[in-house]
C-alpha atoms as a PDB file:
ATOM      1  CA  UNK A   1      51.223 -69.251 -17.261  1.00  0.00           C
ATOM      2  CA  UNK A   2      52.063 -67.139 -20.023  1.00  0.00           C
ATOM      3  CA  UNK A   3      54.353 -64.047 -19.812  1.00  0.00           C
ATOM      4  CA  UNK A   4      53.948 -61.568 -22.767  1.00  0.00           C
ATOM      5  CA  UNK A   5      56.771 -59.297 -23.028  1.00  0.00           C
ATOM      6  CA  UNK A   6      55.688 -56.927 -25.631  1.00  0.00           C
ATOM      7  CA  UNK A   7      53.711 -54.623 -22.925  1.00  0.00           C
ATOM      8  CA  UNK A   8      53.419 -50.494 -23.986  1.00  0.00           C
ATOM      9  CA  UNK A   9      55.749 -48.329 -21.685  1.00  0.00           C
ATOM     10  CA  UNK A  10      53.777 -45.086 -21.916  1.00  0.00           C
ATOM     11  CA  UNK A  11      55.978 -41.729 -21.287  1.00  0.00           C
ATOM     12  CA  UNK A  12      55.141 -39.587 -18.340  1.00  0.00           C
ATOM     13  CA  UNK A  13      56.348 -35.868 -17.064  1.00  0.00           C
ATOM     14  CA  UNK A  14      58.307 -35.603 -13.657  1.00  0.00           C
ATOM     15  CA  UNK A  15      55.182 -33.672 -13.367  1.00  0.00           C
ATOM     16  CA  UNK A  16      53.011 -36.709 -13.409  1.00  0.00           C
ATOM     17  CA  UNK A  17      54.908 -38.814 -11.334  1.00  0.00           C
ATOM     18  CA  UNK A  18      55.357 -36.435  -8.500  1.00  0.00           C
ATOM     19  CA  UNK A  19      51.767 -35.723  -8.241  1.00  0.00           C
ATOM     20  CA  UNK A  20      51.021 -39.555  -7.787  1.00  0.00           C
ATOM     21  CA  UNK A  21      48.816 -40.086  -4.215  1.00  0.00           C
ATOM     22  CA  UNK A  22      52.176 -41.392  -2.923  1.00  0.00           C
ATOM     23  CA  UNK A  23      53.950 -38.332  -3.100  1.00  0.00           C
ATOM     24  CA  UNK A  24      50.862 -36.021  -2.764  1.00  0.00           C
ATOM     25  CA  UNK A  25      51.255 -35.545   0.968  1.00  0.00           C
ATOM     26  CA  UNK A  26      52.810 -33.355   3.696  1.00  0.00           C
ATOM     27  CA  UNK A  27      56.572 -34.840   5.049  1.00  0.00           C
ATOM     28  CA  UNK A  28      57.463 -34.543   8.362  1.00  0.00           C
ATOM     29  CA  UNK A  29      60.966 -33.045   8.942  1.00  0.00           C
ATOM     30  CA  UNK A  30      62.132 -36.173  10.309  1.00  0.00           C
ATOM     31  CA  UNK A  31      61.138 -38.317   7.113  1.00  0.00           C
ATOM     32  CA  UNK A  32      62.937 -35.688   4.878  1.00  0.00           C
ATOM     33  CA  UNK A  33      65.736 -35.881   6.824  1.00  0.00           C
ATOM     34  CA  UNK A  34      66.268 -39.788   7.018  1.00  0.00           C
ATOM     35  CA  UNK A  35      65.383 -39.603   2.877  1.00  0.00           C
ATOM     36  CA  UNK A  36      68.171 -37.369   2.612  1.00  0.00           C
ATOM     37  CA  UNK A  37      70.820 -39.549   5.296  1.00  0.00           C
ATOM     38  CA  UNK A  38      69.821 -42.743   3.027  1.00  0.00           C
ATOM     39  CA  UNK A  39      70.667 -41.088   0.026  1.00  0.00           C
ATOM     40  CA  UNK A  40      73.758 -39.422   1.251  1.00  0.00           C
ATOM     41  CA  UNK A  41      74.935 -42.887   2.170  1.00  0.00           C
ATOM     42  CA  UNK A  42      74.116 -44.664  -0.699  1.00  0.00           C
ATOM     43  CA  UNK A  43      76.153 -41.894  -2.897  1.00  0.00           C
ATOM     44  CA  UNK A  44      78.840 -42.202  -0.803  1.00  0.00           C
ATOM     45  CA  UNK A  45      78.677 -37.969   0.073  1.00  0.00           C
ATOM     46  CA  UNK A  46      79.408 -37.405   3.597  1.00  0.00           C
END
């Protein structure tokens, strides 16, 4: 198999990404929350 690495990165708006399906959906408080904790501890902020 083949890999060709010359493939066209096409810019996009934060617009565009945040209105993927993905992201296009209520959040609970919870889930906002535990984004927020996992974050926090990845940054190191406390």
């Amino acid at each position: 198999m083949e890999i060709v690495s010359d493939a066209i990165i096409e810019p996009v708006t934060m617009t565009e990404v945040l209105s993927l399906a993905s992201w296009d959906r209520p959040r609970s408080s919870e889930e906002l929350k535990g984004f927020i904790s996992q974050r926090e501890s990845v940054l190191g902020i406390q």
